[in-house]
N, C-alpha and C. Protein backbone atom coordinates (compact mmCIF):
# COMPACT_ATOMS: atom_id res chain seq x y z
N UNK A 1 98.10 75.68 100.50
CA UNK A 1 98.25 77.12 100.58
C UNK A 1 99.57 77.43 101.28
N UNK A 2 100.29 78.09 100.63
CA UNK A 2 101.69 78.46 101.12
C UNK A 2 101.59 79.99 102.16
N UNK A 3 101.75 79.86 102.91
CA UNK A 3 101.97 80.93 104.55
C UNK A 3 102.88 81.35 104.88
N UNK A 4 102.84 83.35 104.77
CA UNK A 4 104.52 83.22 104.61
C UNK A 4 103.64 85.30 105.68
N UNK A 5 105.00 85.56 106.04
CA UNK A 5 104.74 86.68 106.89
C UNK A 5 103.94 87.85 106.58
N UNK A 6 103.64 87.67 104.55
CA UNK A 6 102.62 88.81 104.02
C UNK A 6 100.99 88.19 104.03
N UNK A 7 100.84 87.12 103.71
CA UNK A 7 99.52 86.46 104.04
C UNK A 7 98.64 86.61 105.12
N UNK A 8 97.52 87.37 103.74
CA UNK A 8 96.07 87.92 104.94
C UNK A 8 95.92 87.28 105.25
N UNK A 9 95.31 87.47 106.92
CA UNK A 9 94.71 86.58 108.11
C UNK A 9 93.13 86.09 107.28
N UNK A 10 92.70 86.93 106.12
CA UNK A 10 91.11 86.76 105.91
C UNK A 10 91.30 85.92 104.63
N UNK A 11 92.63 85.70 103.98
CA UNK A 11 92.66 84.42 103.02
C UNK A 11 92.82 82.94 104.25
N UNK A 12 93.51 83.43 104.92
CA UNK A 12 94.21 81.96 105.77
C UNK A 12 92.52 81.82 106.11
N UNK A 13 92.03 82.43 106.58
CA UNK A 13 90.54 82.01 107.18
C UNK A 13 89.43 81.42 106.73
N UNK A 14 89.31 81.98 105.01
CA UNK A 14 89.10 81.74 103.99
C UNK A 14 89.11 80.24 103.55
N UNK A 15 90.45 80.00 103.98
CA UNK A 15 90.99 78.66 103.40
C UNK A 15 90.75 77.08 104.97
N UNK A 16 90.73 78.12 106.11
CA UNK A 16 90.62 77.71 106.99
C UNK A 16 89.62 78.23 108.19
N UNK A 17 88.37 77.94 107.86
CA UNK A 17 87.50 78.90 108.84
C UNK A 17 87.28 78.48 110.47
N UNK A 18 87.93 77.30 110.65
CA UNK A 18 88.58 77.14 112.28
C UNK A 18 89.38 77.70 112.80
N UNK A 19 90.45 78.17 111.78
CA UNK A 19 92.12 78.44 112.21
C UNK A 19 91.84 79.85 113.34
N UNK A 20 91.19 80.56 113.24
CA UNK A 20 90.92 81.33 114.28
C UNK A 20 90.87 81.20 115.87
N UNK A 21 89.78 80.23 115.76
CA UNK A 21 89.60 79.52 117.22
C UNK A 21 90.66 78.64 117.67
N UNK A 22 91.31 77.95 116.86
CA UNK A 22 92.87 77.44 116.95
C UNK A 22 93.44 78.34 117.57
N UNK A 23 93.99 79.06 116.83
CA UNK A 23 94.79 79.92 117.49
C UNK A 23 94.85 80.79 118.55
N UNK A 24 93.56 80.98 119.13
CA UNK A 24 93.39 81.47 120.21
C UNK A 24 93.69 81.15 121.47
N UNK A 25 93.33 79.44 121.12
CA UNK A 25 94.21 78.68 122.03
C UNK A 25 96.25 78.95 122.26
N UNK A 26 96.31 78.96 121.12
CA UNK A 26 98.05 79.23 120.92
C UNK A 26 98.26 80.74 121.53
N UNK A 27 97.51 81.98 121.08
CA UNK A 27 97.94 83.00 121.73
C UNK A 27 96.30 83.93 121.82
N UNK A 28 96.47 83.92 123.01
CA UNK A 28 94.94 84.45 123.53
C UNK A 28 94.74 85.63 123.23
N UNK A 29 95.41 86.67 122.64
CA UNK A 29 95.23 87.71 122.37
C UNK A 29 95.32 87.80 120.85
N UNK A 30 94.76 87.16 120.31
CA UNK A 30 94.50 87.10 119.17
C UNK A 30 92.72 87.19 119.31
N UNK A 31 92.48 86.97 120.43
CA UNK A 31 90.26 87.09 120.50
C UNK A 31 90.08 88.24 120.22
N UNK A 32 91.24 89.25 119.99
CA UNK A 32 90.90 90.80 119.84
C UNK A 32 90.58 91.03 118.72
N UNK A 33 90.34 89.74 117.51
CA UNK A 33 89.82 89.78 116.26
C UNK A 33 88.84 89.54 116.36
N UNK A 34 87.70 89.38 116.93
CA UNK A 34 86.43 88.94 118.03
C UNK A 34 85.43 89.98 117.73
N UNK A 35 86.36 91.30 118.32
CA UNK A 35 85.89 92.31 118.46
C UNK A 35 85.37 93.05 117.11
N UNK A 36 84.46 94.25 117.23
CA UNK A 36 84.14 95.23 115.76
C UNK A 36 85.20 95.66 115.46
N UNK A 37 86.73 96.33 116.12
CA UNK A 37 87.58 96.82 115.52
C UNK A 37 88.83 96.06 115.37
N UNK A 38 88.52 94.73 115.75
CA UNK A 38 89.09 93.52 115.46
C UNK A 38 88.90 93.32 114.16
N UNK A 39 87.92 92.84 113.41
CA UNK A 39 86.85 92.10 112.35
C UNK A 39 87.45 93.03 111.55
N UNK A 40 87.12 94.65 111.42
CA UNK A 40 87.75 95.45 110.73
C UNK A 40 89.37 95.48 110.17
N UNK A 41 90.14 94.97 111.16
CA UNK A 41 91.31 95.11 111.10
C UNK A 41 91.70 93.59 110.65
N UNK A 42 91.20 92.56 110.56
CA UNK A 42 91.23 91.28 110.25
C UNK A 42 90.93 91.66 108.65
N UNK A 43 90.67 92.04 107.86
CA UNK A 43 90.55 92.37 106.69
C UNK A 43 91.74 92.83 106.25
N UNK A 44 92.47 93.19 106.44
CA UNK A 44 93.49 93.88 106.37
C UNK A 44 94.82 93.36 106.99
N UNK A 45 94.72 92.57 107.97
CA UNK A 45 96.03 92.14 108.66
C UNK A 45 96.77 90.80 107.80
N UNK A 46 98.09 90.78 107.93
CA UNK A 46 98.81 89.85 107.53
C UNK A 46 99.20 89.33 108.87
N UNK A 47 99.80 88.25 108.58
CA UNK A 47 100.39 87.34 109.69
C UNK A 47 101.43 88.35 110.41
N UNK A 48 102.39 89.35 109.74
CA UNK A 48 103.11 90.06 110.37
C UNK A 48 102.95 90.83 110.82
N UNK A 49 101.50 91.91 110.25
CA UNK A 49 100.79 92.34 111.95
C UNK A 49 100.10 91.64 112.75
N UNK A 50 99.58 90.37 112.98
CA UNK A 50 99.63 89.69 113.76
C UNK A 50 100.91 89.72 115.04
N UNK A 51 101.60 89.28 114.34
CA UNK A 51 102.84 88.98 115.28
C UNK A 51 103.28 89.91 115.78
N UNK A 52 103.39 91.22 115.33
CA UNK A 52 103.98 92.45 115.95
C UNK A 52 102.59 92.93 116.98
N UNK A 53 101.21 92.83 116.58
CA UNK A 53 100.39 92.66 117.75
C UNK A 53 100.51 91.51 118.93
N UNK A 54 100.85 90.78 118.96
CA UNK A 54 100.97 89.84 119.77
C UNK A 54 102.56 89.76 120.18
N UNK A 55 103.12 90.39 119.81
CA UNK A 55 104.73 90.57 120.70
C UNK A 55 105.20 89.34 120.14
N UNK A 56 105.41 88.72 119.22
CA UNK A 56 105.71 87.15 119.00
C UNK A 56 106.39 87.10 117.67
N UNK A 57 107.59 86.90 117.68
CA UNK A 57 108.38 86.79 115.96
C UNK A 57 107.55 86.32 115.18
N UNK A 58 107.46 86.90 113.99
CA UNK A 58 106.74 86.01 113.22
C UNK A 58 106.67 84.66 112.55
N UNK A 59 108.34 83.92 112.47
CA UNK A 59 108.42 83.15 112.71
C UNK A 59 107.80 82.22 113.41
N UNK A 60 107.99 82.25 114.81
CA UNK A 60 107.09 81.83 115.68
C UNK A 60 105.64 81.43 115.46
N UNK A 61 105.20 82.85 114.87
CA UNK A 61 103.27 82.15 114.69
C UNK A 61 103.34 81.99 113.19
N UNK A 62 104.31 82.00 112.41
CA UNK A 62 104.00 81.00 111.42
C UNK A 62 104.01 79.26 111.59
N UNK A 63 105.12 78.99 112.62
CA UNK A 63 105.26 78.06 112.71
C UNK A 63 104.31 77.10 113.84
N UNK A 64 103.41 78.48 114.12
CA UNK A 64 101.90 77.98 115.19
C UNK A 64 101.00 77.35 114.05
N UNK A 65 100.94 78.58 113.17
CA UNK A 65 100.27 78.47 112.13
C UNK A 65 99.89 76.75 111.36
N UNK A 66 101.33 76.68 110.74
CA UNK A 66 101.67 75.25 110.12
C UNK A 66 100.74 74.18 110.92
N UNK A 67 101.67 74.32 112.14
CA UNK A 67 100.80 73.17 113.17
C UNK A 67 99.48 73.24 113.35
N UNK A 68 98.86 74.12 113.68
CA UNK A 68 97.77 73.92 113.43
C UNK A 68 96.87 73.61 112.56
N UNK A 69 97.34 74.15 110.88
CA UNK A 69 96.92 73.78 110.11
C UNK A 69 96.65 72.25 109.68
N UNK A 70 97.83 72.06 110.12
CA UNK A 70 98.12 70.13 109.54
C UNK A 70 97.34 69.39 110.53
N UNK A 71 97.52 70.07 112.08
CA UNK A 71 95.80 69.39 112.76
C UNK A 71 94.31 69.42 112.59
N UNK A 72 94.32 70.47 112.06
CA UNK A 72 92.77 70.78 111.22
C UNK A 72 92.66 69.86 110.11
N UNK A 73 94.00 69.58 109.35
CA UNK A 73 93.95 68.86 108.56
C UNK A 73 94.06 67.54 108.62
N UNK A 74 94.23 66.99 109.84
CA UNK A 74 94.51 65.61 110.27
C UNK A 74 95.70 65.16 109.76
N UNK A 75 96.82 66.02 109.41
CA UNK A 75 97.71 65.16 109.18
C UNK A 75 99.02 64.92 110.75
């Protein structure tokens, strides 16, 4: 699956139903998807509102992203 700054958070999750709890570790304010108006807004969010919620280039948590992925994935 290719991950790029328009990619819903609820396909990546989809494809990866850990990557959440991953990442929480990477940026803790991401548990605010946790929440009811989290969950709501997780339907709808791309990685680049992600990042503009979390103050963090998107760059950046794509490249959280990757890594984590390829550890979920054991590579």
């Amino acid at each position: 699956m290719e991950i790029t700054k328009d990619t819903k958070l609820k396909d990546i999750q989809k494809a990866y139903p850990t990557l959440l709890d991953e990442l929480k570790k990477l940026e803790p304010r991401v548990s605010f998807f946790e929440t009811v108006p989290g969950k709501l807004m997780l339907r709808k969010a791309s990685v680049q509102d992600v990042a503009d919620m979390a103050k963090v280039p998107a760059e950046e948590l794509l490249q959280g992203l990757e890594e984590t992925i390829a550890a979920i994935e054991g590579k």
